[in-house]
PDB file of N, CA and C in Angstrom:
ATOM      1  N   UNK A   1     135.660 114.734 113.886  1.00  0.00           N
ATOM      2  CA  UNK A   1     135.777 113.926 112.696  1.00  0.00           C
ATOM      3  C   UNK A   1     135.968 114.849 111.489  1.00  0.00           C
ATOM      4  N   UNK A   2     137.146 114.376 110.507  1.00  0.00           N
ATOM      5  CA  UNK A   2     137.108 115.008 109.451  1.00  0.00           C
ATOM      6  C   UNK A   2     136.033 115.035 108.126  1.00  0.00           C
ATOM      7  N   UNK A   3     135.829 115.813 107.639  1.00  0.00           N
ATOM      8  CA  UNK A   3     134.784 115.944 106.648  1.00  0.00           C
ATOM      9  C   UNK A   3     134.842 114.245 105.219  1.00  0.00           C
ATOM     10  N   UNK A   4     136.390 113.777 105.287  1.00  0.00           N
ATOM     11  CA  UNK A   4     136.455 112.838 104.959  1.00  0.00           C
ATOM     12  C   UNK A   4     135.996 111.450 105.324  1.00  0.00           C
ATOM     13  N   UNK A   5     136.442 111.837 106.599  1.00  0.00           N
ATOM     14  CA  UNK A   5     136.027 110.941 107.904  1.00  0.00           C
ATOM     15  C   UNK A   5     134.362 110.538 108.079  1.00  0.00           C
ATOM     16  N   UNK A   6     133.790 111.850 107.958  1.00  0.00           N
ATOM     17  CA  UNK A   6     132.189 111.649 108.107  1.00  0.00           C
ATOM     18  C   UNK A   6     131.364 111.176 106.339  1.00  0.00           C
ATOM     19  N   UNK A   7     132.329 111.603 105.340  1.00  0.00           N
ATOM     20  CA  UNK A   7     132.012 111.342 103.783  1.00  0.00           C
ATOM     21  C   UNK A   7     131.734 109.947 103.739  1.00  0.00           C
ATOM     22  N   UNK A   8     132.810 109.077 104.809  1.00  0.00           N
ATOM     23  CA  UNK A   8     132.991 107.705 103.969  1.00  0.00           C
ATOM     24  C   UNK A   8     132.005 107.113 105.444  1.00  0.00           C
ATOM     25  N   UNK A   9     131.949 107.454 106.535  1.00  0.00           N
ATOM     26  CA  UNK A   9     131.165 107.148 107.666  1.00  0.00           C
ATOM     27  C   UNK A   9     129.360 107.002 106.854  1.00  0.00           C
ATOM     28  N   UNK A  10     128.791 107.500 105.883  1.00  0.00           N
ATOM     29  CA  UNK A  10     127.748 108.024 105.405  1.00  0.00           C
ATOM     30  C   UNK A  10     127.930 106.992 104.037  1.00  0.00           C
ATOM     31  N   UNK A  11     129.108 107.008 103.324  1.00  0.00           N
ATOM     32  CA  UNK A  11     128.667 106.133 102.784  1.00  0.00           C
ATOM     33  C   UNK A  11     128.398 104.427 103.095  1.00  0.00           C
ATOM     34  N   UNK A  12     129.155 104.419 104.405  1.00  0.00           N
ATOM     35  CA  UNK A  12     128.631 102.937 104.651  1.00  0.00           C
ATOM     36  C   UNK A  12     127.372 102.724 105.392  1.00  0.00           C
ATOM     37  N   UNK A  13     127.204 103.909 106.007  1.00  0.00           N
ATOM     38  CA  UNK A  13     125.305 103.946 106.698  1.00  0.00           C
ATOM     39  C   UNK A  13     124.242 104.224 105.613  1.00  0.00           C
ATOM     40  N   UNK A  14     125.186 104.161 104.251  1.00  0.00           N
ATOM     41  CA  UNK A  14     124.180 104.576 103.292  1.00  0.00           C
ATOM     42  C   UNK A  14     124.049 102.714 102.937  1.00  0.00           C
ATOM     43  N   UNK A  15     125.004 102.097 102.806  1.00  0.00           N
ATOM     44  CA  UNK A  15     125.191 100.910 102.419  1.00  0.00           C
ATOM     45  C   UNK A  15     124.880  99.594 103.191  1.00  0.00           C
ATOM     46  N   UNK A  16     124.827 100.177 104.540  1.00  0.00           N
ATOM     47  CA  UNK A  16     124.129  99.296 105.167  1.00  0.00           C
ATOM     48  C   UNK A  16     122.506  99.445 105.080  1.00  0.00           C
ATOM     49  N   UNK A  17     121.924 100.818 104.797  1.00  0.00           N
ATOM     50  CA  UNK A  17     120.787 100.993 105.194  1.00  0.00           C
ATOM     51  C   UNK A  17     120.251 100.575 103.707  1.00  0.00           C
ATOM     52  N   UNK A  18     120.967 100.058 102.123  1.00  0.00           N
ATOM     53  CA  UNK A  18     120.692  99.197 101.593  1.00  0.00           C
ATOM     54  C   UNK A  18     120.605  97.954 101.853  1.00  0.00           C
ATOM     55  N   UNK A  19     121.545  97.456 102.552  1.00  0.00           N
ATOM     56  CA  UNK A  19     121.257  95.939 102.656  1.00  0.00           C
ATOM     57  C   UNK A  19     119.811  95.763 103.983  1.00  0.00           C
ATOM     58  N   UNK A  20     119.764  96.776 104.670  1.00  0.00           N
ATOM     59  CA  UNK A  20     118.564  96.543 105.280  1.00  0.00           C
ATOM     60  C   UNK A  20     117.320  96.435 104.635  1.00  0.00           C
ATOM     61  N   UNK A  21     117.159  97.165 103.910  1.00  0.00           N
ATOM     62  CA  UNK A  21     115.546  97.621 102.967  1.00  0.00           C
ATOM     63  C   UNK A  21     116.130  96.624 102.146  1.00  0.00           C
ATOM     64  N   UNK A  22     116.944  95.739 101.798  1.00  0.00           N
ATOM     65  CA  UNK A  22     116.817  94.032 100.778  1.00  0.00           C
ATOM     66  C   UNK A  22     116.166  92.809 101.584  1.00  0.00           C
ATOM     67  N   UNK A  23     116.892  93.332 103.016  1.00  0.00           N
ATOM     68  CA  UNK A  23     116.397  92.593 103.927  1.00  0.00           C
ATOM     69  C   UNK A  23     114.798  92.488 104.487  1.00  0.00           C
ATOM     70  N   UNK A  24     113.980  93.829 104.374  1.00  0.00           N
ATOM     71  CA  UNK A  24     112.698  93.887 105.004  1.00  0.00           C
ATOM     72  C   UNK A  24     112.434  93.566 103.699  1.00  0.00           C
ATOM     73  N   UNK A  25     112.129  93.676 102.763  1.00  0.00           N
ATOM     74  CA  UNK A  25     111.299  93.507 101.454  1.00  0.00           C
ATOM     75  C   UNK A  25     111.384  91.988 101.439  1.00  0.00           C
ATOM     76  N   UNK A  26     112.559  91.188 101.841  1.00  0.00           N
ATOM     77  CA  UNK A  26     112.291  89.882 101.655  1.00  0.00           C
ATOM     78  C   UNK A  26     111.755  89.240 102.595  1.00  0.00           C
ATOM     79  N   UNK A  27     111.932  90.014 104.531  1.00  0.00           N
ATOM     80  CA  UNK A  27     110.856  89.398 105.090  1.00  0.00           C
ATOM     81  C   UNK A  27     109.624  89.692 105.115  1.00  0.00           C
ATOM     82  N   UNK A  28     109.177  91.091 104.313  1.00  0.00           N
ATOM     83  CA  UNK A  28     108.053  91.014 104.131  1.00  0.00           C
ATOM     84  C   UNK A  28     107.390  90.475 103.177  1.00  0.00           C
ATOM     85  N   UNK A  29     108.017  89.810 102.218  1.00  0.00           N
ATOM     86  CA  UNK A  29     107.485  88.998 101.384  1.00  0.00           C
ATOM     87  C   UNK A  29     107.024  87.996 101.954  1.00  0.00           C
ATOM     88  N   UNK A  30     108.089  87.272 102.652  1.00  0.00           N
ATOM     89  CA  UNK A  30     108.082  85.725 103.571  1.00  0.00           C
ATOM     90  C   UNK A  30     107.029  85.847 104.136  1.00  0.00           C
ATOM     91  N   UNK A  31     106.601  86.970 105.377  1.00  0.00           N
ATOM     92  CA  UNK A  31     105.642  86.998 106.332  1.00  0.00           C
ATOM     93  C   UNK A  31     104.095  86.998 105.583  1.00  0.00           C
ATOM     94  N   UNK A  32     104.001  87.748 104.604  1.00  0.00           N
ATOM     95  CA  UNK A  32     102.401  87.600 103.946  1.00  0.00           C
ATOM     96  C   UNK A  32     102.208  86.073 103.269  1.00  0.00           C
ATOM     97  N   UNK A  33     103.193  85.010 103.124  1.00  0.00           N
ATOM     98  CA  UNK A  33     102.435  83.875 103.073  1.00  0.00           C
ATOM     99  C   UNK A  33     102.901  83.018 104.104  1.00  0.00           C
ATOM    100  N   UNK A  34     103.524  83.101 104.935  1.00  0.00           N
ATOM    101  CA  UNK A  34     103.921  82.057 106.286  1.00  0.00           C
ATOM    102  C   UNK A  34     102.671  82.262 106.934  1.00  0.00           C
ATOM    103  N   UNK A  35     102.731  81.288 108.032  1.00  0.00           N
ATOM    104  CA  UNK A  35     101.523  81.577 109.004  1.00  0.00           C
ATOM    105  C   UNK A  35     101.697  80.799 110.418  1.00  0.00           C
ATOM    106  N   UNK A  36     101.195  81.074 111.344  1.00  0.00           N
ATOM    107  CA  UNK A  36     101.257  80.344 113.215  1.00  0.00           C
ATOM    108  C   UNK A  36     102.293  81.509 113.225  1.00  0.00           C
ATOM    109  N   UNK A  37     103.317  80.604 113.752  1.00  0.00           N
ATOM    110  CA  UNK A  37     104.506  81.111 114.715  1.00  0.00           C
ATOM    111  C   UNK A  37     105.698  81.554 113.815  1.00  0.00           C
ATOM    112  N   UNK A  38     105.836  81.173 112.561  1.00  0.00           N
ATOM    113  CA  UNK A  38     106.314  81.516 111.644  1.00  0.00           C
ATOM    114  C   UNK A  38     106.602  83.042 111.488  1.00  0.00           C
ATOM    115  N   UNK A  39     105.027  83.306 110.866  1.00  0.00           N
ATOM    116  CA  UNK A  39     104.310  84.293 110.535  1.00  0.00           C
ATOM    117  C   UNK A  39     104.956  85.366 111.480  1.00  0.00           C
ATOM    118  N   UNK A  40     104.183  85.039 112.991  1.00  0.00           N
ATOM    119  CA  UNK A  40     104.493  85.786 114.021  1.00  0.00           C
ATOM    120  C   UNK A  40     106.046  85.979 113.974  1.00  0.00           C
ATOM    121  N   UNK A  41     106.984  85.305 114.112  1.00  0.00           N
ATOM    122  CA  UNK A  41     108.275  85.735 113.664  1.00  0.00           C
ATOM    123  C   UNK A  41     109.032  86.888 112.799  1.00  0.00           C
ATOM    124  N   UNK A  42     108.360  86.589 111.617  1.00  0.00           N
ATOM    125  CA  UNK A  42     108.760  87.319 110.606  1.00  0.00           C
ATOM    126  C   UNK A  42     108.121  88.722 110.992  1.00  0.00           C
ATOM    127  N   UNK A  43     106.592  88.832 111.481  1.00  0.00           N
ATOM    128  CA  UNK A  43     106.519  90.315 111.782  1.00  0.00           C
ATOM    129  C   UNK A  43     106.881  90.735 112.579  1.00  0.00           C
ATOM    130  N   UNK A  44     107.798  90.710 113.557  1.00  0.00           N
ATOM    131  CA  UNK A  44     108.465  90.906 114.511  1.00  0.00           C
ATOM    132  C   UNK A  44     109.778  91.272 113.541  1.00  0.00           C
ATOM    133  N   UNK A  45     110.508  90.425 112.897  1.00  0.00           N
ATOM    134  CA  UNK A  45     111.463  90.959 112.252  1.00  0.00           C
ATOM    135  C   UNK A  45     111.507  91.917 111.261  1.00  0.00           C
ATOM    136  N   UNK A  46     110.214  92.443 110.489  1.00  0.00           N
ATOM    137  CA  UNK A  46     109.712  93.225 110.093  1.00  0.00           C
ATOM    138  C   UNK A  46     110.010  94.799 110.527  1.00  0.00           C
ATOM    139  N   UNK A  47     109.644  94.236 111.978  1.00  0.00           N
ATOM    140  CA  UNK A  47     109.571  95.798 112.930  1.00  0.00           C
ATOM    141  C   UNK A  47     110.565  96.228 112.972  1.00  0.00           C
ATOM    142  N   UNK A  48     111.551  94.882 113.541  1.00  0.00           N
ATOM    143  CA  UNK A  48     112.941  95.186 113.680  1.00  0.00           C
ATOM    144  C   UNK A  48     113.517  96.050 112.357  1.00  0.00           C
ATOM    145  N   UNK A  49     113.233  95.227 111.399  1.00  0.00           N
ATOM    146  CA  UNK A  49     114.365  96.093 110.465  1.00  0.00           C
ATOM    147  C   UNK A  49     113.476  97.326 110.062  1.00  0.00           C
ATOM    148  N   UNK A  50     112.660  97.705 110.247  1.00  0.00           N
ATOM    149  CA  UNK A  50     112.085  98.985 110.148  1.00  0.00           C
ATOM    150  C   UNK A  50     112.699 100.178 110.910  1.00  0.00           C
ATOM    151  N   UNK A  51     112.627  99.426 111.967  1.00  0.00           N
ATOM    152  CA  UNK A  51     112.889 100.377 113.224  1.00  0.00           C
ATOM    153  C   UNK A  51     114.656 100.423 112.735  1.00  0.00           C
ATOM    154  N   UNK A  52     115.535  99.761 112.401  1.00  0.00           N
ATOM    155  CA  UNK A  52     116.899 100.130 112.010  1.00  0.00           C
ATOM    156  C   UNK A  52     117.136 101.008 110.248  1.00  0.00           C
ATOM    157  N   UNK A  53     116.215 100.469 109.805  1.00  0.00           N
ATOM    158  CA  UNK A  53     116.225 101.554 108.931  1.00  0.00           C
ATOM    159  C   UNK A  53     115.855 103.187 109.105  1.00  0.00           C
ATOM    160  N   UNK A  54     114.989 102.952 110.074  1.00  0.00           N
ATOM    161  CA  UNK A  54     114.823 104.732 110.545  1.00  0.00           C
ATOM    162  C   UNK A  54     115.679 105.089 111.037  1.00  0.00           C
ATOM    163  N   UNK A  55     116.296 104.128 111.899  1.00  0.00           N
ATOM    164  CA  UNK A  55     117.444 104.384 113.009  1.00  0.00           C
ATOM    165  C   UNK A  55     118.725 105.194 111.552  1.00  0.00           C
ATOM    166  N   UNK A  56     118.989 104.082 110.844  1.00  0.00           N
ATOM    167  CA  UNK A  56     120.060 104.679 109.525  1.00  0.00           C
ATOM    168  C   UNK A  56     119.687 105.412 109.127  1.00  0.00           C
ATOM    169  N   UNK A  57     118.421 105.908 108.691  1.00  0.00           N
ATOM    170  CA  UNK A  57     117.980 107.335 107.991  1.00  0.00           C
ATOM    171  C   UNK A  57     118.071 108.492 108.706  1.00  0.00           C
ATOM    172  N   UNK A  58     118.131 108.654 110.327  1.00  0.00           N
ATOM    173  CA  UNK A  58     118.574 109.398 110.409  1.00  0.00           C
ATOM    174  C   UNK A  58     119.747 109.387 111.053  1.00  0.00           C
ATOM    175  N   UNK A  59     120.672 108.414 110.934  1.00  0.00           N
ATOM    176  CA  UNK A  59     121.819 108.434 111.249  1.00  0.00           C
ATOM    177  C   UNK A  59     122.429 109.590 110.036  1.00  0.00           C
ATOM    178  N   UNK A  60     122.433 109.092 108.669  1.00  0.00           N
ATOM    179  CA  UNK A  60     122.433 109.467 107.012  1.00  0.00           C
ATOM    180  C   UNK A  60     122.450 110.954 107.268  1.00  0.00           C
ATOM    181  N   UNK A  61     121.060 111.379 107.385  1.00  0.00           N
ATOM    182  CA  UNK A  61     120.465 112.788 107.835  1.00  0.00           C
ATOM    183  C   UNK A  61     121.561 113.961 108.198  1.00  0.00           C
ATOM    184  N   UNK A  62     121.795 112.966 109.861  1.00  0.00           N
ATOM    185  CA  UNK A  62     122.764 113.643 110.635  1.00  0.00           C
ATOM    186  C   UNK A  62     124.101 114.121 110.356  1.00  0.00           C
ATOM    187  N   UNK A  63     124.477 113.065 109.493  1.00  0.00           N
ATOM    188  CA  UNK A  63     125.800 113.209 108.779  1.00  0.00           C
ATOM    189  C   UNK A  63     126.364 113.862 107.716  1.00  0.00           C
ATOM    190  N   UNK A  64     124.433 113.932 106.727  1.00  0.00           N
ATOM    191  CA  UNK A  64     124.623 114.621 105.691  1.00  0.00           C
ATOM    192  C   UNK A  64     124.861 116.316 106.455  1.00  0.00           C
ATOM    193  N   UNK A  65     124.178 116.464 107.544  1.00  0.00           N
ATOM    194  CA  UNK A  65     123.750 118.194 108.029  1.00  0.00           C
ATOM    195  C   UNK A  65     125.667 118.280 108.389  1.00  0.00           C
ATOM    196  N   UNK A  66     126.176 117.500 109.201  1.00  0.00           N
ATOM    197  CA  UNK A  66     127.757 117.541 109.405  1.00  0.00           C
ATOM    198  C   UNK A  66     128.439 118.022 108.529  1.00  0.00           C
ATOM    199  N   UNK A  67     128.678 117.142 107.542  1.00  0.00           N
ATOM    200  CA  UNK A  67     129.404 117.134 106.111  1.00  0.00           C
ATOM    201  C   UNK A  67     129.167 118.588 105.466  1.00  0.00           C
ATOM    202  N   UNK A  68     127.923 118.817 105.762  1.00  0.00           N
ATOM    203  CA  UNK A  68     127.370 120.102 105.312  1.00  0.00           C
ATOM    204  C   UNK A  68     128.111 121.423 106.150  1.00  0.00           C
ATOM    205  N   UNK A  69     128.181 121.313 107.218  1.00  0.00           N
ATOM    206  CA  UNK A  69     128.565 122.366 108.389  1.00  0.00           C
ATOM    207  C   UNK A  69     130.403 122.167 108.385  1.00  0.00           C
ATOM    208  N   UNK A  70     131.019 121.132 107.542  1.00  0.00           N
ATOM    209  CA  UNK A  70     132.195 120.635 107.462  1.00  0.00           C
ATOM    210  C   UNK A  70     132.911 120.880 106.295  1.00  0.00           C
ATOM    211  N   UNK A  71     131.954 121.869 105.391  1.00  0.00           N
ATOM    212  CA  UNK A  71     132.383 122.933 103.967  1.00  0.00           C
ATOM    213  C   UNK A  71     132.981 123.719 104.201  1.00  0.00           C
TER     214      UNK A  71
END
């Protein structure tokens, strides 16, 4: 991949890994007043987008060290 190639690859894992963290902040809003099965839902989706935001952070990471080695 070209250094261009990985520039604009990074900015959309940068841009998705915004719309994720809009996404957990609002189900974690939801989940601290829902409750039953609801509740249980939302922290489950919680995890989820946690666990994909780490997943993008170090996707980000990886790409930034590339881009870097691609000077």
């Amino acid at each position: 991949m070209s250094r261009e190639e990985l520039i604009a690859r990074k900015e959309a894992v940068r841009a998705e890994l915004v719309r994720t963290h809009r996404s957990l902040e609002r189900a974690r809003a939801e989940a601290e007043v829902a409750s039953g099965l609801r509740r249980h839902y939302l922290q489950r989706r919680v995890a989820q987008l946690e666990a994909r935001a780490d997943a993008l952070m170090s996707d980000e990471y990886r790409l930034r060290q590339l881009i870097d080695q691609a000077h």
